[in-house]
C-alpha atoms as a PDB file:
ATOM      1  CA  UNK A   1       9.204  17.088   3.249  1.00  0.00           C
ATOM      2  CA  UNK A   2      11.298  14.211   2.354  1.00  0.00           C
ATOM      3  CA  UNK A   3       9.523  13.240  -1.098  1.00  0.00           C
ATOM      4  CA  UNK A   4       8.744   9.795  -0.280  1.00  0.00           C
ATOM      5  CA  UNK A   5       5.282  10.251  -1.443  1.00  0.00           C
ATOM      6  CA  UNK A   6       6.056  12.117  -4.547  1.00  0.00           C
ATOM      7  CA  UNK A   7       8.546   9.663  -5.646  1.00  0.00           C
ATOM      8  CA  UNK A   8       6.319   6.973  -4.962  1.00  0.00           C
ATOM      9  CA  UNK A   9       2.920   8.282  -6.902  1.00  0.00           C
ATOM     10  CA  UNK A  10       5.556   9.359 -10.063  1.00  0.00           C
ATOM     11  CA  UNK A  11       6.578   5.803 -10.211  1.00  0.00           C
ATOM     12  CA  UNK A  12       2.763   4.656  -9.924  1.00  0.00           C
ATOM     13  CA  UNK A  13       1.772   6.654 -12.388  1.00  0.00           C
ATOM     14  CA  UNK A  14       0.087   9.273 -10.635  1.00  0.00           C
ATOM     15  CA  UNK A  15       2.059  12.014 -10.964  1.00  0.00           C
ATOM     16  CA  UNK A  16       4.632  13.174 -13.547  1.00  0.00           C
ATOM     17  CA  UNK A  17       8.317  11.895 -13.873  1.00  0.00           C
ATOM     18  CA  UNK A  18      10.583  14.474 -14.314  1.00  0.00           C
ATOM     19  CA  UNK A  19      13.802  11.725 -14.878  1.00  0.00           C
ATOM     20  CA  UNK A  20      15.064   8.283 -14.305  1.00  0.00           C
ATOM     21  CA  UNK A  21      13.739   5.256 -15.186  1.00  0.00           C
ATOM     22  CA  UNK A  22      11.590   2.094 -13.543  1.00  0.00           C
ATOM     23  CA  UNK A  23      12.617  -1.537 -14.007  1.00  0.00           C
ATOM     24  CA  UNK A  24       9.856  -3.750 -12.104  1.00  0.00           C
ATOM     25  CA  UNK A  25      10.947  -7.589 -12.326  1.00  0.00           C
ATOM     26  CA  UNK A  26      13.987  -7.494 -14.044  1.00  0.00           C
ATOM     27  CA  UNK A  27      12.179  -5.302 -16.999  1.00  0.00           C
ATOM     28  CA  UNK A  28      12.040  -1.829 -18.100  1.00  0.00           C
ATOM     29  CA  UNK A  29       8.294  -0.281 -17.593  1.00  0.00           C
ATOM     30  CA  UNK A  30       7.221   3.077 -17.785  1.00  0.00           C
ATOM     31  CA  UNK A  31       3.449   3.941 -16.142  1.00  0.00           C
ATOM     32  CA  UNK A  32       1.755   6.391 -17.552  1.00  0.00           C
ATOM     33  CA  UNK A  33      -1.191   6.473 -15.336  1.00  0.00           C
ATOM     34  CA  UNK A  34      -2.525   4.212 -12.150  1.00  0.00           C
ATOM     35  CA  UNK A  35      -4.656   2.114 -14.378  1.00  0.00           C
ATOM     36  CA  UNK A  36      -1.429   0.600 -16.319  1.00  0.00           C
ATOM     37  CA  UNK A  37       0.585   0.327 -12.903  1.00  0.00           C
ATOM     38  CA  UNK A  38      -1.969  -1.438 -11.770  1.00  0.00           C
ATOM     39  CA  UNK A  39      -2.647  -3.726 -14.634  1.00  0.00           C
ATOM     40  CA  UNK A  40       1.359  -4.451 -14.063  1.00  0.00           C
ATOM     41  CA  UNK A  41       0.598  -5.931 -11.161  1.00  0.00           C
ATOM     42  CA  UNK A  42       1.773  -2.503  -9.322  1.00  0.00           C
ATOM     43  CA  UNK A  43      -0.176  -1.747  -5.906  1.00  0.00           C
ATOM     44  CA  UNK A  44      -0.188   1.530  -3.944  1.00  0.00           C
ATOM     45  CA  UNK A  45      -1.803   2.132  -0.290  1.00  0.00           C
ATOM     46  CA  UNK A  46      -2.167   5.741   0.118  1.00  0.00           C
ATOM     47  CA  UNK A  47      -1.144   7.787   3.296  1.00  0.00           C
ATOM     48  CA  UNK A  48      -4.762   9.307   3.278  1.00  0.00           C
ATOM     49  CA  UNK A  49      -7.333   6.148   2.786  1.00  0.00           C
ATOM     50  CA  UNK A  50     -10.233   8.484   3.416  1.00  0.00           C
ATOM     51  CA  UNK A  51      -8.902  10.615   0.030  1.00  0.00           C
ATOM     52  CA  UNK A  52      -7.114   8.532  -2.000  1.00  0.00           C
ATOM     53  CA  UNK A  53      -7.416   4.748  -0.786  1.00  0.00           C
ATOM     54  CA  UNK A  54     -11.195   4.447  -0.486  1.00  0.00           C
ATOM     55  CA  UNK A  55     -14.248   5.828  -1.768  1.00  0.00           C
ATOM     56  CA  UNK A  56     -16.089   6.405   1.693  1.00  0.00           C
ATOM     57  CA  UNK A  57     -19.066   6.994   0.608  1.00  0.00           C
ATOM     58  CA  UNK A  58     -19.807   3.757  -1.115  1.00  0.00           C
ATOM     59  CA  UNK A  59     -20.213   0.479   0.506  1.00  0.00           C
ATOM     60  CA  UNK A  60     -17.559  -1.863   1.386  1.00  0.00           C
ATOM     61  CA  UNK A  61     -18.392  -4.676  -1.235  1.00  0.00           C
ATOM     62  CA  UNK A  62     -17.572  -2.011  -4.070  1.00  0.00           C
ATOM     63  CA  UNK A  63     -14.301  -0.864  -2.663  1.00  0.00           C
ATOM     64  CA  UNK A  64     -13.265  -4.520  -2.141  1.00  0.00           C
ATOM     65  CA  UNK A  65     -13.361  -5.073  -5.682  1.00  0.00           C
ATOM     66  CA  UNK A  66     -12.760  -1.969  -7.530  1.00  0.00           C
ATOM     67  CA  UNK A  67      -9.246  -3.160  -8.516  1.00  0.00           C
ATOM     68  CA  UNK A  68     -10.325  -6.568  -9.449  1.00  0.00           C
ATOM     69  CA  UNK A  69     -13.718  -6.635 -11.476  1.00  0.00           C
ATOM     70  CA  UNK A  70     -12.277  -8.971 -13.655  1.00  0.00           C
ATOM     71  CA  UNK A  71     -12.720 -11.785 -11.167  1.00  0.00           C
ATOM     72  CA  UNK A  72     -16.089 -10.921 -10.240  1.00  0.00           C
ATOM     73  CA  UNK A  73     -17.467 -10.181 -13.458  1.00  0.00           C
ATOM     74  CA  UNK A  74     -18.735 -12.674 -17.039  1.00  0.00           C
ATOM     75  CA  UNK A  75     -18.426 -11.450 -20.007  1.00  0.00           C
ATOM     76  CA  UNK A  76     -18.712  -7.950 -18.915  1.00  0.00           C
ATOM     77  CA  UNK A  77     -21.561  -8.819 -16.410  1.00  0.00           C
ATOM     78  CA  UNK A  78     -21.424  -8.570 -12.708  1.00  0.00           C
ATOM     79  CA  UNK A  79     -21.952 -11.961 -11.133  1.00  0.00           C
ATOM     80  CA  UNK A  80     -23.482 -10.790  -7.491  1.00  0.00           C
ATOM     81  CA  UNK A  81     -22.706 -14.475  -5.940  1.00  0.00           C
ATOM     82  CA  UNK A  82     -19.598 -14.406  -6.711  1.00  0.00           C
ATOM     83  CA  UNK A  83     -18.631 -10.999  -6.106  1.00  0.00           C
ATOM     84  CA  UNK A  84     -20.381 -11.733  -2.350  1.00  0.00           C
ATOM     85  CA  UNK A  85     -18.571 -14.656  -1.981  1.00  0.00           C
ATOM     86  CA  UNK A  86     -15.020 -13.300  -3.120  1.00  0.00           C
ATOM     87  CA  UNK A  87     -15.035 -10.183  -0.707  1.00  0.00           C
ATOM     88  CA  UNK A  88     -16.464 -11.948   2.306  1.00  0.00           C
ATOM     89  CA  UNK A  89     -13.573 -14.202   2.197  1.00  0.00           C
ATOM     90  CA  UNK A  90     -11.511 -11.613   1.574  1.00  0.00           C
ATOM     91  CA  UNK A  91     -12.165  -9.508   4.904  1.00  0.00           C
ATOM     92  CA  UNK A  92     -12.673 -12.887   6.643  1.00  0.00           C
ATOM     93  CA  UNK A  93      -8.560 -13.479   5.851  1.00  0.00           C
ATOM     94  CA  UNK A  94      -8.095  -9.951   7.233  1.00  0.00           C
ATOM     95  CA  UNK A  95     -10.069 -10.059  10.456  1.00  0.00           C
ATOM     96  CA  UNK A  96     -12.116  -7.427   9.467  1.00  0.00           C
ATOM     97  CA  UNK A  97     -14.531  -6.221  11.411  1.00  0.00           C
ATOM     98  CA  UNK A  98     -17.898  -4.798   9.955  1.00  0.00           C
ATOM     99  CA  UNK A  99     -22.126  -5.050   9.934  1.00  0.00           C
ATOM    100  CA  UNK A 100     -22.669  -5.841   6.109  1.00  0.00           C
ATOM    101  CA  UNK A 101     -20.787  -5.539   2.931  1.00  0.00           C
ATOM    102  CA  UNK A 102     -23.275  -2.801   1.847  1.00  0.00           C
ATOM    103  CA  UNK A 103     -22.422  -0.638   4.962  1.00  0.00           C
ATOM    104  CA  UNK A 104     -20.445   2.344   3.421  1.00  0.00           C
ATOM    105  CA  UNK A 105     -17.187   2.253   3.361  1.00  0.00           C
ATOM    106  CA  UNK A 106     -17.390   5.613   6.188  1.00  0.00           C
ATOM    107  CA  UNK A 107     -19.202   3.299   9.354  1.00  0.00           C
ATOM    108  CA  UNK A 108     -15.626   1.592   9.374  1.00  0.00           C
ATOM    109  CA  UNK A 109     -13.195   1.801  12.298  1.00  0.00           C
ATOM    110  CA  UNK A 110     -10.279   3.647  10.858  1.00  0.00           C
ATOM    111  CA  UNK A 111      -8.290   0.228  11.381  1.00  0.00           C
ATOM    112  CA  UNK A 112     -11.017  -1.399   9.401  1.00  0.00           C
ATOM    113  CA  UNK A 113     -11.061   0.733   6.722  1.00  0.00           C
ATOM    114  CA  UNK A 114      -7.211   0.478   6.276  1.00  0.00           C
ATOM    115  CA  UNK A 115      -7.870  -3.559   5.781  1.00  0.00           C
ATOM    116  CA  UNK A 116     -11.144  -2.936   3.327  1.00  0.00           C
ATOM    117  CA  UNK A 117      -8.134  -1.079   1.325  1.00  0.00           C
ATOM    118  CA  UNK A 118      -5.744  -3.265   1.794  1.00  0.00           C
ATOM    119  CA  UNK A 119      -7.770  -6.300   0.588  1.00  0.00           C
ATOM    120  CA  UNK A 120      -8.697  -3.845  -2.628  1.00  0.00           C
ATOM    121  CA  UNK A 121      -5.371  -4.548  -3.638  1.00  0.00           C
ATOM    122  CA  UNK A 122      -4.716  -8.054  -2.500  1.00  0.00           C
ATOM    123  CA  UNK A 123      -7.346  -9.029  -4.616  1.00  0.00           C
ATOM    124  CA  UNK A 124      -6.059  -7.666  -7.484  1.00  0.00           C
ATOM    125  CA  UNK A 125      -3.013 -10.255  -7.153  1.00  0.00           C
ATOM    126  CA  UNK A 126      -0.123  -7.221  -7.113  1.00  0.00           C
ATOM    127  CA  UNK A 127       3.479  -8.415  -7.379  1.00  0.00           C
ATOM    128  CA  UNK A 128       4.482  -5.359  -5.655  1.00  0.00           C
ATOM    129  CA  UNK A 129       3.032  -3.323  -2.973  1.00  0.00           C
ATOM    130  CA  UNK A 130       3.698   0.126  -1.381  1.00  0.00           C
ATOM    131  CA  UNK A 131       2.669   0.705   1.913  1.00  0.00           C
ATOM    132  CA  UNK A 132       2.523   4.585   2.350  1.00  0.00           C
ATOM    133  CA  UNK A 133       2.110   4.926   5.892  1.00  0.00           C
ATOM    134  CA  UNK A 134      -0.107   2.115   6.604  1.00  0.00           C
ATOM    135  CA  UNK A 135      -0.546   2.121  10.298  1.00  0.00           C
ATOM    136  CA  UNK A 136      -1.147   5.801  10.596  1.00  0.00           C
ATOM    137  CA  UNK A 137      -4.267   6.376  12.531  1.00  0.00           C
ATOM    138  CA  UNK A 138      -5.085   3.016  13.381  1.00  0.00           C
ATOM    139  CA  UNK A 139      -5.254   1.334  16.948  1.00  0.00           C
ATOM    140  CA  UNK A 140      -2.188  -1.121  18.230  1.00  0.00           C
ATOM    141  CA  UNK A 141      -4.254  -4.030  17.839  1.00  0.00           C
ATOM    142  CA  UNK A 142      -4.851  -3.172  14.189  1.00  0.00           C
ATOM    143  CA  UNK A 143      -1.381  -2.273  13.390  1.00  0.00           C
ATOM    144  CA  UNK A 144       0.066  -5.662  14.448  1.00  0.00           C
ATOM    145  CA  UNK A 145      -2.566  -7.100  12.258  1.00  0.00           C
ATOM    146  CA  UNK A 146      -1.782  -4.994   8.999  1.00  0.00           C
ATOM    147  CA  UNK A 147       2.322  -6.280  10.222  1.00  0.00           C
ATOM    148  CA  UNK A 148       1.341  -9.883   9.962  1.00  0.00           C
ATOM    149  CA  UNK A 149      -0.458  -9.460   6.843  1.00  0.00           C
ATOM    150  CA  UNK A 150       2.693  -7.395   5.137  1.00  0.00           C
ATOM    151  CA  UNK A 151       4.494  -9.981   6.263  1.00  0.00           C
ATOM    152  CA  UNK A 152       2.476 -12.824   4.798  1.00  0.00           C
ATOM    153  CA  UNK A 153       2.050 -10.686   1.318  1.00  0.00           C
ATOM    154  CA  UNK A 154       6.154 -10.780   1.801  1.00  0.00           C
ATOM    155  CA  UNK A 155       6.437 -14.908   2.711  1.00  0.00           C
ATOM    156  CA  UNK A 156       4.109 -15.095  -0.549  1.00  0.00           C
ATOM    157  CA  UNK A 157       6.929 -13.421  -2.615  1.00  0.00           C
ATOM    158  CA  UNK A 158       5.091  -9.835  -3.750  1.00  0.00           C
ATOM    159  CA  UNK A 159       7.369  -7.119  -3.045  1.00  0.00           C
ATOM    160  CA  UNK A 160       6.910  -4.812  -0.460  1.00  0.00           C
ATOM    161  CA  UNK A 161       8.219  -0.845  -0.603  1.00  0.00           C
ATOM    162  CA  UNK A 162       6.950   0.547   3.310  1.00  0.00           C
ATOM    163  CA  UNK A 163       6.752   4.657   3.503  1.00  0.00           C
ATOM    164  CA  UNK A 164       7.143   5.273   7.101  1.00  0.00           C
ATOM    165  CA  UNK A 165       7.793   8.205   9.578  1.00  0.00           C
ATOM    166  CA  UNK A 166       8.004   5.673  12.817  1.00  0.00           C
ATOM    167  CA  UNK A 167      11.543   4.431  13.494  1.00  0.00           C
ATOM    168  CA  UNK A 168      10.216   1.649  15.392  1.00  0.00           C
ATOM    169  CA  UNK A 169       8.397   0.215  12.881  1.00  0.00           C
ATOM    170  CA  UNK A 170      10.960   0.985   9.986  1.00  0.00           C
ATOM    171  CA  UNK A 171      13.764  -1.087  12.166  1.00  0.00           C
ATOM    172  CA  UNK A 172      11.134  -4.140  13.265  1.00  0.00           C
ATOM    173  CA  UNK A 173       9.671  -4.209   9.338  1.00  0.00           C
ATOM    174  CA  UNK A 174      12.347  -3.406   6.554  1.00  0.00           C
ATOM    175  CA  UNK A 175      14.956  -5.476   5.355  1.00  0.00           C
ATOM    176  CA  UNK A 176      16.791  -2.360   4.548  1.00  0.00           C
ATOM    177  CA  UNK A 177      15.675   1.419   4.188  1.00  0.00           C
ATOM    178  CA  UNK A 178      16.336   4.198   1.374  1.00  0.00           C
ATOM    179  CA  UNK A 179      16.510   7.671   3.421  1.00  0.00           C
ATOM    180  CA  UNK A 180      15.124  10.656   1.745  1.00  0.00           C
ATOM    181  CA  UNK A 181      15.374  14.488   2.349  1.00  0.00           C
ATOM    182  CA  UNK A 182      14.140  17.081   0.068  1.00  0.00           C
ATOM    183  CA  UNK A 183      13.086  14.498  -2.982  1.00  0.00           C
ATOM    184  CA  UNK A 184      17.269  13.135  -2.656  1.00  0.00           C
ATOM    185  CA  UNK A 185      18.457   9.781  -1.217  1.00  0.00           C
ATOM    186  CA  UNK A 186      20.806  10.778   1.058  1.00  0.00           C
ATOM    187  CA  UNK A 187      21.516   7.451   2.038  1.00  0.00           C
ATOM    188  CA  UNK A 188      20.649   3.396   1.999  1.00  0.00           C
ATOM    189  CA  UNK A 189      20.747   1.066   5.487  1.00  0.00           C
ATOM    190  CA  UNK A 190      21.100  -2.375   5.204  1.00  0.00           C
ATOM    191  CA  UNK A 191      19.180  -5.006   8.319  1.00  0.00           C
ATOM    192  CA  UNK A 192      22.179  -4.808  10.302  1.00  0.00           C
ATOM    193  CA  UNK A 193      22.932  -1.707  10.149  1.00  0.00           C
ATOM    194  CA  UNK A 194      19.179   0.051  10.812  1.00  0.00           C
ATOM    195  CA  UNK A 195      19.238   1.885  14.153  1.00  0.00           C
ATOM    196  CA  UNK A 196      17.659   4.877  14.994  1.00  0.00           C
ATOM    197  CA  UNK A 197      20.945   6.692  15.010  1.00  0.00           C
ATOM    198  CA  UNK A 198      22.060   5.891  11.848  1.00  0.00           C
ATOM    199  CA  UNK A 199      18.462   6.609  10.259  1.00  0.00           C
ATOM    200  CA  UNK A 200      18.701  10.319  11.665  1.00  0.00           C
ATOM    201  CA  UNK A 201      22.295  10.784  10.689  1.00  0.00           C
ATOM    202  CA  UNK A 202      21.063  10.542   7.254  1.00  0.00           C
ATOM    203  CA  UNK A 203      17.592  12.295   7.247  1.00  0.00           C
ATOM    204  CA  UNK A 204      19.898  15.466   8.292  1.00  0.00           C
ATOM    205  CA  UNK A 205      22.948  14.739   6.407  1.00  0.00           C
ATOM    206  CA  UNK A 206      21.893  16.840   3.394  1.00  0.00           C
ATOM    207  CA  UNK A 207      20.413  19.480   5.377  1.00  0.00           C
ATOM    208  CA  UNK A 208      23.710  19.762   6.906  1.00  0.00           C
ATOM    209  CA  UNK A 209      25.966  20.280   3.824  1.00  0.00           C
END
């Protein structure tokens, strides 16, 4: 593989780092698990929601806020109203599409279930994002509508690193891409010059040599 995802979940916290160093707006930071990434304002959409992003077997209110009790909760107590009234609104700004917030997480469309994860970490207010594969296994309808709302995240300044096997949607998304091949960068494209050519050229450059 390329090592996208390992490089990613080391700089989340999730797995080891072997070397190098992290420096998240304009300061040096160093996670040492997800919980302090997160409490950074660090946010990380996994490739496998059904694994990693969600817990499927509990209802969709609870994933909604798992990241974010702290807005849902009074001195230490959970405030149902409010924790109703927060993720409602949340999937409402999504377009999500489900019977009640107590349905398990599992009776979702896999589309839906991407934006019950998504909105996990919009409501914990990250400053920067990684999508790791976000439309994979998701309708066309749905993955214009996880687009847009990348986009909007993007318009509303939090930073957006997109993991991504589809050309087409690395070229129409990115501002510019960091190729990968074996856990190296073998190369970085900037808007202008990301074409499906050049991508390739890379991916194979070190295989090559």
């Amino acid at each position: 593989g390329s090592g996208r995802t390992e490089a990613m979940r080391a700089v989340f916290g999730a797995d080891k780092m072997d070397s190098g160093e992290i420096t998240m707006l304009g300061k040096r930071v160093n996670f040492s698990n997800p919980r302090s990434a997160i409490r950074h304002g660090f946010g990380y959409l996994s490739e496998n929601r059904k694994a990693l992003g969600l817990i499927v077997d509990q209802s969709i209110r609870v994933n909604t806020t798992m990241a974010s009790l702290q807005k849902v909760t009074q001195r230490g107590f959970l405030k149902k109203k409010r924790e109703k009234d927060h993720v409602v609104s949340l999937l409402s700004q999504l377009s999500t599409k489900y019977g009640s917030i107590e349905d398990d997480a599992s009776s979702l469309s896999g589309g839906n279930q991407q934006k019950v994860a998504l909105a996990k970490w919009i409501s914990s207010d990250c400053k920067c994002m990684v999508f790791d594969e976000p439309t994979r296994g998701v309708d066309v309808g749905a993955k214009v509508e996880i687009y847009n709302i990348m986009n909007k995240l993007a318009e509303q300044g939090v930073a957006i690193i997109m993991i991504s096997s589809e050309m087409t949607e690395i070229i129409g998304m990115c501002d510019r891409a960091i190729v990968m091949h074996q856990g190296r960068i073998t190369g970085e494209l900037s808007k202008e010059n990301l074409s499906e050519e050049n991508i390739i050229e890379l991916a194979i450059k070190e295989a090559a040599q």
